[in-house]
N, C-alpha and C. Protein backbone atom coordinates (compact mmCIF):
# COMPACT_ATOMS: atom_id res chain seq x y z
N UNK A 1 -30.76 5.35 59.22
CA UNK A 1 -30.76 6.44 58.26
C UNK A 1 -31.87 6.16 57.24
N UNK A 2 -32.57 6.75 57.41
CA UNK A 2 -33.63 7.22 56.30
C UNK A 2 -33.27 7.12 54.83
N UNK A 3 -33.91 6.93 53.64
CA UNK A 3 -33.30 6.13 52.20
C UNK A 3 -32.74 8.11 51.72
N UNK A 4 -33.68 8.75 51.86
CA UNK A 4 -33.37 10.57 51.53
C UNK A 4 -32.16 11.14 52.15
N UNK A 5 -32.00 10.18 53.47
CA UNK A 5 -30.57 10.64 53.89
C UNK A 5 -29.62 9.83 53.60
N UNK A 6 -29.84 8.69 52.95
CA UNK A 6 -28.66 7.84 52.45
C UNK A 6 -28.45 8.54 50.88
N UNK A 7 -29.60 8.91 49.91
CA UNK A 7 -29.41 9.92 48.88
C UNK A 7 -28.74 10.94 49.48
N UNK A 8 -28.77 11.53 50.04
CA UNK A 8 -28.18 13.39 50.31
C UNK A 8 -26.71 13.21 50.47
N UNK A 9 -26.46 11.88 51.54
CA UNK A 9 -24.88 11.77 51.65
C UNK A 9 -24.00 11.42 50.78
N UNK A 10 -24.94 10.21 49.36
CA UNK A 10 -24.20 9.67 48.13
C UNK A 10 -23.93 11.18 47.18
N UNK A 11 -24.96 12.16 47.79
CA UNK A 11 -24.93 13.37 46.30
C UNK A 11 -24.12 14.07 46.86
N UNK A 12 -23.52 14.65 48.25
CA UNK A 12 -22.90 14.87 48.81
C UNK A 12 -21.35 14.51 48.72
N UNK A 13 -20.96 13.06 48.97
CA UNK A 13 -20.20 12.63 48.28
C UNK A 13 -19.33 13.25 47.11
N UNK A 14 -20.42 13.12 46.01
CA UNK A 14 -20.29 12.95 44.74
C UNK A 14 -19.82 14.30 44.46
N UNK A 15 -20.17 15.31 44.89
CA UNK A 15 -19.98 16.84 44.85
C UNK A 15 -18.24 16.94 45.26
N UNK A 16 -18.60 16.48 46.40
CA UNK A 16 -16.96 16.54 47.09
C UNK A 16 -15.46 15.95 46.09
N UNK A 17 -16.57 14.79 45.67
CA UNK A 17 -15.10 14.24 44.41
C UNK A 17 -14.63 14.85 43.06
N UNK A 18 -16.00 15.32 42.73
CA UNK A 18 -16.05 16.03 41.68
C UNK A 18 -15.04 17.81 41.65
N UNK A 19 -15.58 17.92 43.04
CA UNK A 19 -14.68 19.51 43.64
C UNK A 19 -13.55 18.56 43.66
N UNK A 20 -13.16 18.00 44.49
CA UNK A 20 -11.60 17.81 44.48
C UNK A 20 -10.81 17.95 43.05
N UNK A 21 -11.62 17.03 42.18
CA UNK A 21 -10.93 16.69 40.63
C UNK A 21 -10.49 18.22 39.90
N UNK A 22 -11.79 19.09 40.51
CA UNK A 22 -11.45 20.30 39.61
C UNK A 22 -10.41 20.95 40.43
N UNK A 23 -10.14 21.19 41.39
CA UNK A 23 -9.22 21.68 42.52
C UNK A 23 -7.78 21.21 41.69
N UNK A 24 -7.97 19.08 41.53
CA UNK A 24 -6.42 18.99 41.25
C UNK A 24 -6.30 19.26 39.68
N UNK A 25 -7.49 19.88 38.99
CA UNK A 25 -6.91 20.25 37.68
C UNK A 25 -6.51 21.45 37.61
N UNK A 26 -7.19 22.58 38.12
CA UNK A 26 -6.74 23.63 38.57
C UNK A 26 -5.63 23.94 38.91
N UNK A 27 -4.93 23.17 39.95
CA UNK A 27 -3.54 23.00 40.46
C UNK A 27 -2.66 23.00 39.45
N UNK A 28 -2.87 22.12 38.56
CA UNK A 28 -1.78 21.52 37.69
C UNK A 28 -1.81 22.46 36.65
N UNK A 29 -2.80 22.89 35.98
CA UNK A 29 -3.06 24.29 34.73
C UNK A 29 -2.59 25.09 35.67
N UNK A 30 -2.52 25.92 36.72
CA UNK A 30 -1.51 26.61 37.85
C UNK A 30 -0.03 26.38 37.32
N UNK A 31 -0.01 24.91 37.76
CA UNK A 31 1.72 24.38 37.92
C UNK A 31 2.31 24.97 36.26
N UNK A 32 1.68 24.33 35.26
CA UNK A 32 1.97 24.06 33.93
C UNK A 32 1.73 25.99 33.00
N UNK A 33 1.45 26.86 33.85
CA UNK A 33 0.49 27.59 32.59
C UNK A 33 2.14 28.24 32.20
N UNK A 34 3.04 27.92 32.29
CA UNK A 34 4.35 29.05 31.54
C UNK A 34 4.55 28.02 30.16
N UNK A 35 4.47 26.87 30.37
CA UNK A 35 4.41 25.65 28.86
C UNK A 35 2.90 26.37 28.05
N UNK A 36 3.87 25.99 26.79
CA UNK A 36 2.70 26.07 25.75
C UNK A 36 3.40 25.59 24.56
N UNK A 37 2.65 25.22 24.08
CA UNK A 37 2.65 23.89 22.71
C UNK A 37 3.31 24.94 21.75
N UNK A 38 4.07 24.80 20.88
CA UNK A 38 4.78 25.55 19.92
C UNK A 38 4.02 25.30 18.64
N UNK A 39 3.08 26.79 17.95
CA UNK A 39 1.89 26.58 16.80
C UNK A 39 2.86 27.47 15.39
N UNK A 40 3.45 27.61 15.39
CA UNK A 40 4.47 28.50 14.32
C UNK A 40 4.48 26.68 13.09
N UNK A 41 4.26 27.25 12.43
CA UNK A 41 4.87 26.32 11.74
C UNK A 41 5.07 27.00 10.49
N UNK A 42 6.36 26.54 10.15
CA UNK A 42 7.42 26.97 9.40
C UNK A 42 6.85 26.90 7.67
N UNK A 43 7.29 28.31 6.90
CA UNK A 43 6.21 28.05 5.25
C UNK A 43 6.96 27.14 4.14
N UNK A 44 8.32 27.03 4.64
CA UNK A 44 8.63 25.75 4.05
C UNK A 44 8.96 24.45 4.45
N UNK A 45 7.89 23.57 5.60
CA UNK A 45 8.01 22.47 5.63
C UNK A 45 6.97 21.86 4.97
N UNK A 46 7.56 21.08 4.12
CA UNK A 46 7.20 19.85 3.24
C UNK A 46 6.20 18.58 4.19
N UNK A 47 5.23 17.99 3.44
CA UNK A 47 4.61 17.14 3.95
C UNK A 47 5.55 16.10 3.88
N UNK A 48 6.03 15.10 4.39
CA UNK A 48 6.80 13.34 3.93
C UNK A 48 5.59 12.03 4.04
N UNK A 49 5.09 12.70 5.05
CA UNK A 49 3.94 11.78 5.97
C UNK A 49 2.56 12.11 6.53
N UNK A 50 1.74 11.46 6.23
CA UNK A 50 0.62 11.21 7.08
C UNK A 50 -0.39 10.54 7.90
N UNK A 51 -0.82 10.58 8.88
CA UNK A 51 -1.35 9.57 9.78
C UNK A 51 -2.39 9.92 10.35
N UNK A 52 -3.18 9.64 10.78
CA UNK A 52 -4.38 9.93 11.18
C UNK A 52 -4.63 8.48 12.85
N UNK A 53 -5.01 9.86 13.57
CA UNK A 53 -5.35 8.90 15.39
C UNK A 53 -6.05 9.82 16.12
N UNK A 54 -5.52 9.26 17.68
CA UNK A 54 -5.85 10.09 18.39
C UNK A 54 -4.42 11.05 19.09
N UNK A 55 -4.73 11.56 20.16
CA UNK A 55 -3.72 12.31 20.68
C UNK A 55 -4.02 12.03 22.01
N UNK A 56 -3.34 11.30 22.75
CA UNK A 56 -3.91 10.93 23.89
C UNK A 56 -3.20 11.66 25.25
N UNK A 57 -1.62 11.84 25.30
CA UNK A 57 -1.38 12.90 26.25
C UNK A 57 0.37 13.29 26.05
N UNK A 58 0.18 14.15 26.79
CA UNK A 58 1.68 15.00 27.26
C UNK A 58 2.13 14.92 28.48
N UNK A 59 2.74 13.90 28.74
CA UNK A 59 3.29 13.54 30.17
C UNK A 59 5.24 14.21 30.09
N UNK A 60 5.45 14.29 31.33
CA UNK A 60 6.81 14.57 31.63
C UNK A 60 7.57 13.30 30.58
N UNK A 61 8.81 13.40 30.85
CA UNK A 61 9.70 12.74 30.24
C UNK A 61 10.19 11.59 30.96
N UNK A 62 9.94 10.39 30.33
CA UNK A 62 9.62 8.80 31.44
C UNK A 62 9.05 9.28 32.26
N UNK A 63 8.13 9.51 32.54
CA UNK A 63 7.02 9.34 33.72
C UNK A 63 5.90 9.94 32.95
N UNK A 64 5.40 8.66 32.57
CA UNK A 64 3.79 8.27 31.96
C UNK A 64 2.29 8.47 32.69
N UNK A 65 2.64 8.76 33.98
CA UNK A 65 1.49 9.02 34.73
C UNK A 65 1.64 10.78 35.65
N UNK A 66 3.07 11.35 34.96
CA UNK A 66 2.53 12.81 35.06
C UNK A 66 2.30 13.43 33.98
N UNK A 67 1.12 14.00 34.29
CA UNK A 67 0.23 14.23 33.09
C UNK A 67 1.06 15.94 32.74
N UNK A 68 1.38 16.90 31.80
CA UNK A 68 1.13 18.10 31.69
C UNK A 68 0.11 18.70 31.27
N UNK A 69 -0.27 19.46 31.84
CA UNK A 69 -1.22 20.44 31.07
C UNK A 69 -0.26 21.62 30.26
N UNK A 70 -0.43 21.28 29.16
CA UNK A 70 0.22 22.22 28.59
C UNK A 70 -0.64 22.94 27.12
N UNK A 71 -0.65 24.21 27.47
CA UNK A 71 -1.71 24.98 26.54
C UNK A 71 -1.61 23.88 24.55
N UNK A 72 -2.70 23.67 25.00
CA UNK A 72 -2.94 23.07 23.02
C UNK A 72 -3.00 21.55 22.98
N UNK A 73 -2.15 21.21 24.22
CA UNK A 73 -1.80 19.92 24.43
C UNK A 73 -2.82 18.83 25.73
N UNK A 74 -3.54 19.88 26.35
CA UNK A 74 -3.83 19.41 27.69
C UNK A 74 -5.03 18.57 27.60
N UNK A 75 -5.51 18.61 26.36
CA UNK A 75 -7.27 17.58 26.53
C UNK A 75 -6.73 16.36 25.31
N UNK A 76 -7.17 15.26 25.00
CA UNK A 76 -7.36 14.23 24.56
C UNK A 76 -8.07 14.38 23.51
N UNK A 77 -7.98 14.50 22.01
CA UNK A 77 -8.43 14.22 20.61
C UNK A 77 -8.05 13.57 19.40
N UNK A 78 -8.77 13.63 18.34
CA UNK A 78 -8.71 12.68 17.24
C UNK A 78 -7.65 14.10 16.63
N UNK A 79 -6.75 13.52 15.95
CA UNK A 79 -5.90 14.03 15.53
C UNK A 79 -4.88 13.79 13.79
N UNK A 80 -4.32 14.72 13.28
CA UNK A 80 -3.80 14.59 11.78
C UNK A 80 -2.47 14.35 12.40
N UNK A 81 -1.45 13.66 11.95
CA UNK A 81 0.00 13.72 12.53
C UNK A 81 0.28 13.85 11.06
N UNK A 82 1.17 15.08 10.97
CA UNK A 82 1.97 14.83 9.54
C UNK A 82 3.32 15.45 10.10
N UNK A 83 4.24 14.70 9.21
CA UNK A 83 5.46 14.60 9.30
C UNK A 83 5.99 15.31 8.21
N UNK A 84 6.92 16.37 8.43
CA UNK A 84 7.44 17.28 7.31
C UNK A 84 8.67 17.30 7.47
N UNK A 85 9.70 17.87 6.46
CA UNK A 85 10.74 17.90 6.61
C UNK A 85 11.58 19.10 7.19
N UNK A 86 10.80 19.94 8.33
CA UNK A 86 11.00 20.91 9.35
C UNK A 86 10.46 19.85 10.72
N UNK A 87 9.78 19.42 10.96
CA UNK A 87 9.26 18.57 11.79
C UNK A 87 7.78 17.77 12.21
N UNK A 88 7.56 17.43 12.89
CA UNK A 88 5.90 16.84 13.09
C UNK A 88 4.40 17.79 13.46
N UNK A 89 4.10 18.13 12.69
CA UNK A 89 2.97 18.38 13.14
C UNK A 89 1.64 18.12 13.58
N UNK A 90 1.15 18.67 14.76
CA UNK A 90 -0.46 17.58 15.20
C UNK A 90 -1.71 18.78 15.11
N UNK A 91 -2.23 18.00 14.48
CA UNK A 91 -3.47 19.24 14.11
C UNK A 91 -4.61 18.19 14.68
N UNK A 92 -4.52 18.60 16.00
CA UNK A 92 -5.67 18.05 16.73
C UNK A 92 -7.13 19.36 16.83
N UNK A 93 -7.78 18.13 16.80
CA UNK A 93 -9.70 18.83 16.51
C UNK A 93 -9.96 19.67 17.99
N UNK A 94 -10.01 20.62 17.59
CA UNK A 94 -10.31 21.38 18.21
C UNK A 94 -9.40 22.55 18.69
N UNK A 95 -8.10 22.60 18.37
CA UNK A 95 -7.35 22.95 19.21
C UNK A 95 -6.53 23.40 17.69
N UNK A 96 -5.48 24.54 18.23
CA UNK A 96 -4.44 25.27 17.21
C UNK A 96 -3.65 24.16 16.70
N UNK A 97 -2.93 23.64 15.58
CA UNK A 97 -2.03 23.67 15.12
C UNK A 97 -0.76 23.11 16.28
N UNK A 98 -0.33 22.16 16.26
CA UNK A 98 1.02 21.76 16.99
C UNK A 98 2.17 21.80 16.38
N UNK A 99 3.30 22.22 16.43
CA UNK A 99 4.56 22.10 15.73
C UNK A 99 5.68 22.21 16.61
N UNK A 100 6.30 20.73 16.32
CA UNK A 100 7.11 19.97 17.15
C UNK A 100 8.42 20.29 15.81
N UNK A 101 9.45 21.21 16.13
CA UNK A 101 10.59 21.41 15.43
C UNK A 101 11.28 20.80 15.20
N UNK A 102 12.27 19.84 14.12
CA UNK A 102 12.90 19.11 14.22
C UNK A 102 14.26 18.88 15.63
N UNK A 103 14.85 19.91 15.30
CA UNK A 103 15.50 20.66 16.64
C UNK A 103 15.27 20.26 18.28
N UNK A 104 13.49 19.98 18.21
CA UNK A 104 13.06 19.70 19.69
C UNK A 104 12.96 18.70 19.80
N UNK A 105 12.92 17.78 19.06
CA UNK A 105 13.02 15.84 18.86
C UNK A 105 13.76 15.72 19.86
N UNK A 106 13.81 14.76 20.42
CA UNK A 106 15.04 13.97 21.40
C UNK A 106 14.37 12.54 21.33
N UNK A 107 13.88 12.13 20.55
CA UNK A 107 13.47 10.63 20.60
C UNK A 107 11.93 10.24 19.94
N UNK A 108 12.07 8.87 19.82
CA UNK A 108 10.82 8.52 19.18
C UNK A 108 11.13 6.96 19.37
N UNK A 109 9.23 6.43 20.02
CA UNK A 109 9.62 5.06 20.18
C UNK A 109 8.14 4.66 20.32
N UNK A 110 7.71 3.31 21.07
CA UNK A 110 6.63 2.78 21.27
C UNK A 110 6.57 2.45 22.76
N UNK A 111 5.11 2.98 23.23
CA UNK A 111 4.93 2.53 24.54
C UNK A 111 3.18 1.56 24.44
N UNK A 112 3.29 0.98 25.98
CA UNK A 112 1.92 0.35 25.95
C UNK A 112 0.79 1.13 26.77
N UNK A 113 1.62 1.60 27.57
CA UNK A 113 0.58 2.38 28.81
C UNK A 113 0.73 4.65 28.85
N UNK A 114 0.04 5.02 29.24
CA UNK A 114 0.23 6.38 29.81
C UNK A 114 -0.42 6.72 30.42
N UNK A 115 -0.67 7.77 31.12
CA UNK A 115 -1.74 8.31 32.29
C UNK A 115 -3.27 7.29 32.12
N UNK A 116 -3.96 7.51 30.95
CA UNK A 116 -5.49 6.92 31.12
C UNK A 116 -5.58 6.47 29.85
N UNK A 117 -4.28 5.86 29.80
CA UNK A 117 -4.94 4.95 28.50
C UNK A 117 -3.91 3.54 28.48
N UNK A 118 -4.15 2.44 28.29
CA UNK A 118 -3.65 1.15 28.25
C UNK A 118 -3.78 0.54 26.76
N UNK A 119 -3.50 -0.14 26.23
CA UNK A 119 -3.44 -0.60 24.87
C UNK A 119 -2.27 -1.92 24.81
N UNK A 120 -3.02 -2.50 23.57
CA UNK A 120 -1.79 -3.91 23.72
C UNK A 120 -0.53 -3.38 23.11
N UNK A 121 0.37 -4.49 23.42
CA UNK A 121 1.54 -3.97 23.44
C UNK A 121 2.46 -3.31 22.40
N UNK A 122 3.07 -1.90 22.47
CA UNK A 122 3.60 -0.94 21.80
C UNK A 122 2.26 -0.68 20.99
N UNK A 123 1.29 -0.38 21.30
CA UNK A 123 0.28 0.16 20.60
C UNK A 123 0.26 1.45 20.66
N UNK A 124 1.38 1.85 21.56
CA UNK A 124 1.00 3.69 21.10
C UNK A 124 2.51 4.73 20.65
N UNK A 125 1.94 5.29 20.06
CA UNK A 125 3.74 5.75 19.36
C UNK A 125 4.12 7.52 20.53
N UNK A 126 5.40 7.11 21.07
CA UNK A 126 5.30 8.51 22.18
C UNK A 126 6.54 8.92 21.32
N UNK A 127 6.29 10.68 21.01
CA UNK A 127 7.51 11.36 20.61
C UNK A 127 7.74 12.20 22.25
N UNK A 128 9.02 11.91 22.35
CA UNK A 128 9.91 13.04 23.44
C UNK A 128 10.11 13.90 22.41
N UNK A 129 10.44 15.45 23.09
CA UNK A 129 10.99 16.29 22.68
C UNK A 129 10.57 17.73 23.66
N UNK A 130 11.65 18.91 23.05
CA UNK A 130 12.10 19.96 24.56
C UNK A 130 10.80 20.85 24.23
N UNK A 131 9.96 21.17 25.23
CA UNK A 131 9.17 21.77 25.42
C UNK A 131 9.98 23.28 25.42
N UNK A 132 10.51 23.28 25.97
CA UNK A 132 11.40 24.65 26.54
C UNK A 132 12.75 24.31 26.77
N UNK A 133 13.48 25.06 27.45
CA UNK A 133 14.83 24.41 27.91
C UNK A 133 15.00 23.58 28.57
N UNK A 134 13.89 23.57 30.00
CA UNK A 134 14.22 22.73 31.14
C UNK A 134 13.34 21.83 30.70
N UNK A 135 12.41 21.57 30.20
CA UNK A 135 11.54 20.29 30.42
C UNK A 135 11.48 19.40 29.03
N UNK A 136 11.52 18.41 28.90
CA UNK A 136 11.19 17.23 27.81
C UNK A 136 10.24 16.69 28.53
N UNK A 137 9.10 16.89 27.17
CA UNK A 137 7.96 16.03 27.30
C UNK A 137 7.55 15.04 26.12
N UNK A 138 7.16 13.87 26.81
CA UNK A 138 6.21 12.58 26.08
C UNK A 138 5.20 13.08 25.10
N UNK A 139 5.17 12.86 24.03
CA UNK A 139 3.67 13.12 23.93
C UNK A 139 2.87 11.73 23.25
N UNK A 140 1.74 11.33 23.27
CA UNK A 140 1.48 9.74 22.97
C UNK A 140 0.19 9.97 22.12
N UNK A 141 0.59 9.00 21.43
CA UNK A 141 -0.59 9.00 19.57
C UNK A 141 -0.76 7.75 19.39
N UNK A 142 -2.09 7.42 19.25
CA UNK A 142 -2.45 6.25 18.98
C UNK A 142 -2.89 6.26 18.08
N UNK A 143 -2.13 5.43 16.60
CA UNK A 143 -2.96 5.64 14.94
C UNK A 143 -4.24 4.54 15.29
N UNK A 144 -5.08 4.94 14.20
CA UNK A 144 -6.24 4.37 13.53
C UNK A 144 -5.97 3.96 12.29
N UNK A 145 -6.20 2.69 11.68
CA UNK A 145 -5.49 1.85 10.86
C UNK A 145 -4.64 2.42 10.23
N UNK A 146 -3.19 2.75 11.16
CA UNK A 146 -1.79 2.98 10.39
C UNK A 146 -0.84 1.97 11.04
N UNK A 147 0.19 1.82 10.49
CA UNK A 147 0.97 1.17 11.09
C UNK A 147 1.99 2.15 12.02
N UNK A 148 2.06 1.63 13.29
CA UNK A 148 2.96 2.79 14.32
C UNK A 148 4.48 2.78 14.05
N UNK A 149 4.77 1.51 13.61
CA UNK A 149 6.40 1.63 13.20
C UNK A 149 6.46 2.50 12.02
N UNK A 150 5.58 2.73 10.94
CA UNK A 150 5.77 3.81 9.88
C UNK A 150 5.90 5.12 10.37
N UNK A 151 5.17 5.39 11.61
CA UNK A 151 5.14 6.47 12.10
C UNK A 151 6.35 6.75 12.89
N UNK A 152 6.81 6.16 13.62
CA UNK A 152 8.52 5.82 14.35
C UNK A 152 9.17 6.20 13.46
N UNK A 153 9.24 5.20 12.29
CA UNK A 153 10.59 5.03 11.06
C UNK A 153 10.88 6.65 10.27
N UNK A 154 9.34 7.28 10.52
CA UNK A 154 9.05 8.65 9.65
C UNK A 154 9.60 10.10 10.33
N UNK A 155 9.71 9.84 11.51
CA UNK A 155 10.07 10.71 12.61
C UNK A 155 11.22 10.70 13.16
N UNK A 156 11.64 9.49 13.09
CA UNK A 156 13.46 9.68 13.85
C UNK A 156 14.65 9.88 13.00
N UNK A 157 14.29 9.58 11.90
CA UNK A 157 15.49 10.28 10.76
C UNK A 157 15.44 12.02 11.43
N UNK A 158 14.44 12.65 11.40
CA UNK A 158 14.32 14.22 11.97
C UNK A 158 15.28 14.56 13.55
N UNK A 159 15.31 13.92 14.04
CA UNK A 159 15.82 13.73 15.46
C UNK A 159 17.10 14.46 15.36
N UNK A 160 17.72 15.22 15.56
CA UNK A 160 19.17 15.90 15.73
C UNK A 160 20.54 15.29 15.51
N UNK A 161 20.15 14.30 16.95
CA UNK A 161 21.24 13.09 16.95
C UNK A 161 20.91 11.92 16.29
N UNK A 162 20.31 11.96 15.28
CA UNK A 162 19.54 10.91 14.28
C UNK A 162 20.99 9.69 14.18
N UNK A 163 22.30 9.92 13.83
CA UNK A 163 23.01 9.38 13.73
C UNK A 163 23.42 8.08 14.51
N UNK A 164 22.84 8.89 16.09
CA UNK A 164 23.54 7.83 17.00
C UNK A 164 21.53 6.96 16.91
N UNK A 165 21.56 5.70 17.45
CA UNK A 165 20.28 5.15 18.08
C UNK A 165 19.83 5.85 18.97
N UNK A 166 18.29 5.57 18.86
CA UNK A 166 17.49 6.40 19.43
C UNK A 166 17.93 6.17 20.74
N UNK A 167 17.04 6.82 21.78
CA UNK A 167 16.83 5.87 23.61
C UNK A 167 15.62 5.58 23.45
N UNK A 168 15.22 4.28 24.12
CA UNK A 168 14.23 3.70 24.12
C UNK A 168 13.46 4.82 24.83
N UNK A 169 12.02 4.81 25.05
CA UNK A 169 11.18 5.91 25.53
C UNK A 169 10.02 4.94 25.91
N UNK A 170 9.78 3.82 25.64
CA UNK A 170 8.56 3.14 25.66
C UNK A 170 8.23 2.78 27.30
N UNK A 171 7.24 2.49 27.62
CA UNK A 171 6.97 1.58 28.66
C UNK A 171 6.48 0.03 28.58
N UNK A 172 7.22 -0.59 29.01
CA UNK A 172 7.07 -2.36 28.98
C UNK A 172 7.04 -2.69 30.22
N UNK A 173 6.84 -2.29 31.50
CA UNK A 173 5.75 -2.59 32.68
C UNK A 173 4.68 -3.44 32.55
């Protein structure tokens, strides 16, 4: 094989992987498009908290490597987390307004891993809570010089069943 035909088959290749990727994102914005991130936020919730990170993803509920696409939620950014006394809000760059209701809480904890991101250990803070009726989703925040247990400690008083202990939510794999 000729060096032009060893190029044509690497660009070739490369096309094919690239189509696939968009195919399986496609699929999944398909699977996911009835979810959408809840942007209402309520005119009397109070600030308690603030934090500043990223927003790294929205996976199903324990299972860290299915990703959702879920409208507001589906790309990866630097993000405001403030904590009010209606519930959490994420005002990620680029994107509307997030508002996570107190109501939709079902947990708050620390994980190390999720779809495409790894970090040392409990380095990333994941809130569960009900997307809709049927589904609870992960969602995972990694602060920039905050402390993540402030961010835990700030959020699960809000939780419904605040009374009883949380469930762990983390991954230690």
């Amino acid at each position: 094989m000729t060096r032009e035909g060893a190029i044509a088959v690497m660009i070739a290749l490369a096309v094919a992987l690239l189509a696939l990727m968009a195919w399986g994102w496609w699929r999944r914005t398909r699977r996911d498009s009835s979810l959408a991130a809840p942007t209402d936020v309520p005119a009397d919730a109070v600030v308690t908290a603030s934090f500043s990170g990223l927003y790294v993803a929205t996976t199903h509920h324990d299972a860290p490597l299915e990703r959702l696409a879920v409208r507001h939620l589906a790309y990866r950014g630097r993000c405001l987390i403030d904590v009010t006394t209606r519930g959490v809000l994420l005002r990620i760059t680029g994107e509307p307004d997030v508002f996570v209701d107190r109501a939709s809480i079902v947990g708050v904890g620390r994980a190390t891993w999720t779809i495409d991101r790894v970090v040392e250990r409990d380095g990333l803070v994941v809130l569960s809570w009900r997307l809709d009726t049927a589904t609870v989703a992960d969602s995972y925040l990694r602060l920039q010089g905050g402390d993540p247990d402030a961010l835990v400690h700030a959020i699960d008083p809000l939780r419904p069943s605040a009374a009883t202990p949380a469930t762990p939510t983390g991954n230690d794999a």
